[in-house]
N, C-alpha and C. Protein backbone atom coordinates (compact mmCIF):
# COMPACT_ATOMS: atom_id res chain seq x y z
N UNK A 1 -19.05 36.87 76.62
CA UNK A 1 -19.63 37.12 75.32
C UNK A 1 -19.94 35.78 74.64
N UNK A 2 -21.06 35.48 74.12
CA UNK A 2 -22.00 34.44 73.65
C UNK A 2 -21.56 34.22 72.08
N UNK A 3 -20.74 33.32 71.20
CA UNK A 3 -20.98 33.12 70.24
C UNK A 3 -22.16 32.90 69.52
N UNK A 4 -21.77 33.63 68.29
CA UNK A 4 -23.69 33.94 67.77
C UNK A 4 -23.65 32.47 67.07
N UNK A 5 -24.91 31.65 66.82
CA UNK A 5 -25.23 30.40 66.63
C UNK A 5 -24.95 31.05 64.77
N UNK A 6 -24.70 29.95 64.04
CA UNK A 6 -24.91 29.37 62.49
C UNK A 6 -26.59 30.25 61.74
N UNK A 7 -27.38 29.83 62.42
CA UNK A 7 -28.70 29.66 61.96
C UNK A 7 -29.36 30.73 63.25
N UNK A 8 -28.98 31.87 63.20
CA UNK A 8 -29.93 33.15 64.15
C UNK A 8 -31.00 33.42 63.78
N UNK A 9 -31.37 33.31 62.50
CA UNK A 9 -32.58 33.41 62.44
C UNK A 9 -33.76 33.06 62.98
N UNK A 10 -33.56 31.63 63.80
CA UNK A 10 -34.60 31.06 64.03
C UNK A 10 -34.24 30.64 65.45
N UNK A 11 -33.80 30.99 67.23
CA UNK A 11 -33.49 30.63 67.82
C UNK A 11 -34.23 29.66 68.71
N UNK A 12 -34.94 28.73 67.99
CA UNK A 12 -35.55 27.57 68.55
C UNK A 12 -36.02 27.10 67.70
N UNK A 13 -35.83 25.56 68.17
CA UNK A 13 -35.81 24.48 66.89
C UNK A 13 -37.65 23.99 66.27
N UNK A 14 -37.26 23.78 65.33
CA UNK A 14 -38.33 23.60 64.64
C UNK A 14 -39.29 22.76 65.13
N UNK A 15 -40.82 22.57 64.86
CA UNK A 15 -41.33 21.87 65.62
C UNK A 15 -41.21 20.52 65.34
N UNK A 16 -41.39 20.24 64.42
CA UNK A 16 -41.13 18.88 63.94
C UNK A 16 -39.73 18.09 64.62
N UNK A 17 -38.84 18.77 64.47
CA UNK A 17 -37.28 18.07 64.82
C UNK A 17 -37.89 18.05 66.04
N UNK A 18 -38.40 19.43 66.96
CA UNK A 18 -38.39 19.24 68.54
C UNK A 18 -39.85 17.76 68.73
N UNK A 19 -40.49 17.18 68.13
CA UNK A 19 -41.00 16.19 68.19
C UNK A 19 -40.79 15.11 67.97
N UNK A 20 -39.50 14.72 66.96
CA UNK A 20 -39.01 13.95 66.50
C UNK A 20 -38.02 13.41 67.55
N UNK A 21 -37.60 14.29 68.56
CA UNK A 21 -36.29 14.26 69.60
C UNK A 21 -37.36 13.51 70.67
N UNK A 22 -38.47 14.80 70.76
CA UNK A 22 -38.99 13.77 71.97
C UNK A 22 -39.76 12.55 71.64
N UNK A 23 -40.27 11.99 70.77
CA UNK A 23 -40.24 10.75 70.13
C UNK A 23 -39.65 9.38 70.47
N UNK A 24 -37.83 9.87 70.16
CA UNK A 24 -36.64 8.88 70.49
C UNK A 24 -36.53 9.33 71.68
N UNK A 25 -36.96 10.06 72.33
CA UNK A 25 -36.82 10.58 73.90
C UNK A 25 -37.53 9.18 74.44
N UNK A 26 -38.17 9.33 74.22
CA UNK A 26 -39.67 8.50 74.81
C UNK A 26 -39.29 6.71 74.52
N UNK A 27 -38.84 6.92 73.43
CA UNK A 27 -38.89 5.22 73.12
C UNK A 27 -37.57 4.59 72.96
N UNK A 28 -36.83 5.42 74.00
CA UNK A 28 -34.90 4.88 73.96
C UNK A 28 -34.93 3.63 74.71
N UNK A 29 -34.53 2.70 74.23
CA UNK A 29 -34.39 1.37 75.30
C UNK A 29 -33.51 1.74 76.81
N UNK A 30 -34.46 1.18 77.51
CA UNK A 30 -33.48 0.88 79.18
C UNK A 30 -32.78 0.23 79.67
N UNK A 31 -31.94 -0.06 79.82
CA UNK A 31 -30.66 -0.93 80.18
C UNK A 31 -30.57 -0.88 81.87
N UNK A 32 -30.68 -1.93 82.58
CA UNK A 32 -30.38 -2.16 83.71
C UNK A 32 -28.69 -1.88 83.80
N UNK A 33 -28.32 -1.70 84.72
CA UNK A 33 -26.69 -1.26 84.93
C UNK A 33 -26.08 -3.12 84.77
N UNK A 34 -26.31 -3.69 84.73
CA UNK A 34 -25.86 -5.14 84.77
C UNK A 34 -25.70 -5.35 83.43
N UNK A 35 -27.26 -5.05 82.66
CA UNK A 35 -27.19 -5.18 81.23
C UNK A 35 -26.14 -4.07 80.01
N UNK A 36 -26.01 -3.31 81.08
CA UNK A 36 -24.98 -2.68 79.95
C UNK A 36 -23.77 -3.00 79.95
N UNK A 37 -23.11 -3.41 81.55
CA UNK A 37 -21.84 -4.02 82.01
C UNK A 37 -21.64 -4.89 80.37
N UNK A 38 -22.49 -6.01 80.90
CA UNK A 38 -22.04 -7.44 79.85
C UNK A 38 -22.60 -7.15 78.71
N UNK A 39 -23.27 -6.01 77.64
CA UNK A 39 -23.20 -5.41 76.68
C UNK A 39 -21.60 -4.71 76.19
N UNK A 40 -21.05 -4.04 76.92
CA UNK A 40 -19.73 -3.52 77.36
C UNK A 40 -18.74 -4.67 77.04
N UNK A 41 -19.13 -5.85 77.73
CA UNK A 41 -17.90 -7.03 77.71
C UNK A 41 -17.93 -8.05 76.53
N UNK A 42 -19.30 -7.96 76.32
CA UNK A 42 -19.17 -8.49 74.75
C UNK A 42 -18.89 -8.21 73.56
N UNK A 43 -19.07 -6.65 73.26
CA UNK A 43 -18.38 -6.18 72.57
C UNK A 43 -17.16 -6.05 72.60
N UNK A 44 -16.33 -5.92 73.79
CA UNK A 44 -14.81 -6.45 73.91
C UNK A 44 -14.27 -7.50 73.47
N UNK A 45 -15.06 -9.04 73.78
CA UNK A 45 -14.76 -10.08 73.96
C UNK A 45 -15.14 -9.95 71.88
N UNK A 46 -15.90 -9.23 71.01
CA UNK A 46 -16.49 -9.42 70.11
C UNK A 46 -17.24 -10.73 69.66
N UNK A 47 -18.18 -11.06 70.86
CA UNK A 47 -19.10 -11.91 70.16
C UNK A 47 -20.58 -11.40 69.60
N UNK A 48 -20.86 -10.27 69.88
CA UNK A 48 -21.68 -9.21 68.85
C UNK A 48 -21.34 -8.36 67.81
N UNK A 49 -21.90 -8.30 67.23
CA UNK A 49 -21.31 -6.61 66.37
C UNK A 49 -21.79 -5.82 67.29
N UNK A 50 -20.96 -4.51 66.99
CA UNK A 50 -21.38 -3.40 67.58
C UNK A 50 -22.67 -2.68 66.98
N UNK A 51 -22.39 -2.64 65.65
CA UNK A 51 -23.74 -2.14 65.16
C UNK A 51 -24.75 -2.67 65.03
N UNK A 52 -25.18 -3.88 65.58
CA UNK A 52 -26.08 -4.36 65.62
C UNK A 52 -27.10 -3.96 66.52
């Protein structure tokens, strides 16, 4: 048995949000597996901010 969602009224998302997703879909930066390693270790080591 399926919990009923918050918002049933409308069981698929709006168009705008669903464009807005694929948007940041589209234009998420790529990280080589190397580049995220020593992304990973610098934020350990804290010579970045994280939120930066």
């Amino acid at each position: 048995m399926k919990p009923k969602s918050s918002n049933s009224k409308s069981p698929t998302k709006p168009p705008a949000e669903r464009v807005v997703k694929d948007i940041r879909r589209q234009t998420r930066r790529h990280f080589s597996a190397e580049d995220k390693i020593r992304i990973v270790l610098e934020g350990l080591r804290g010579d970045d901010s994280i939120t930066e």
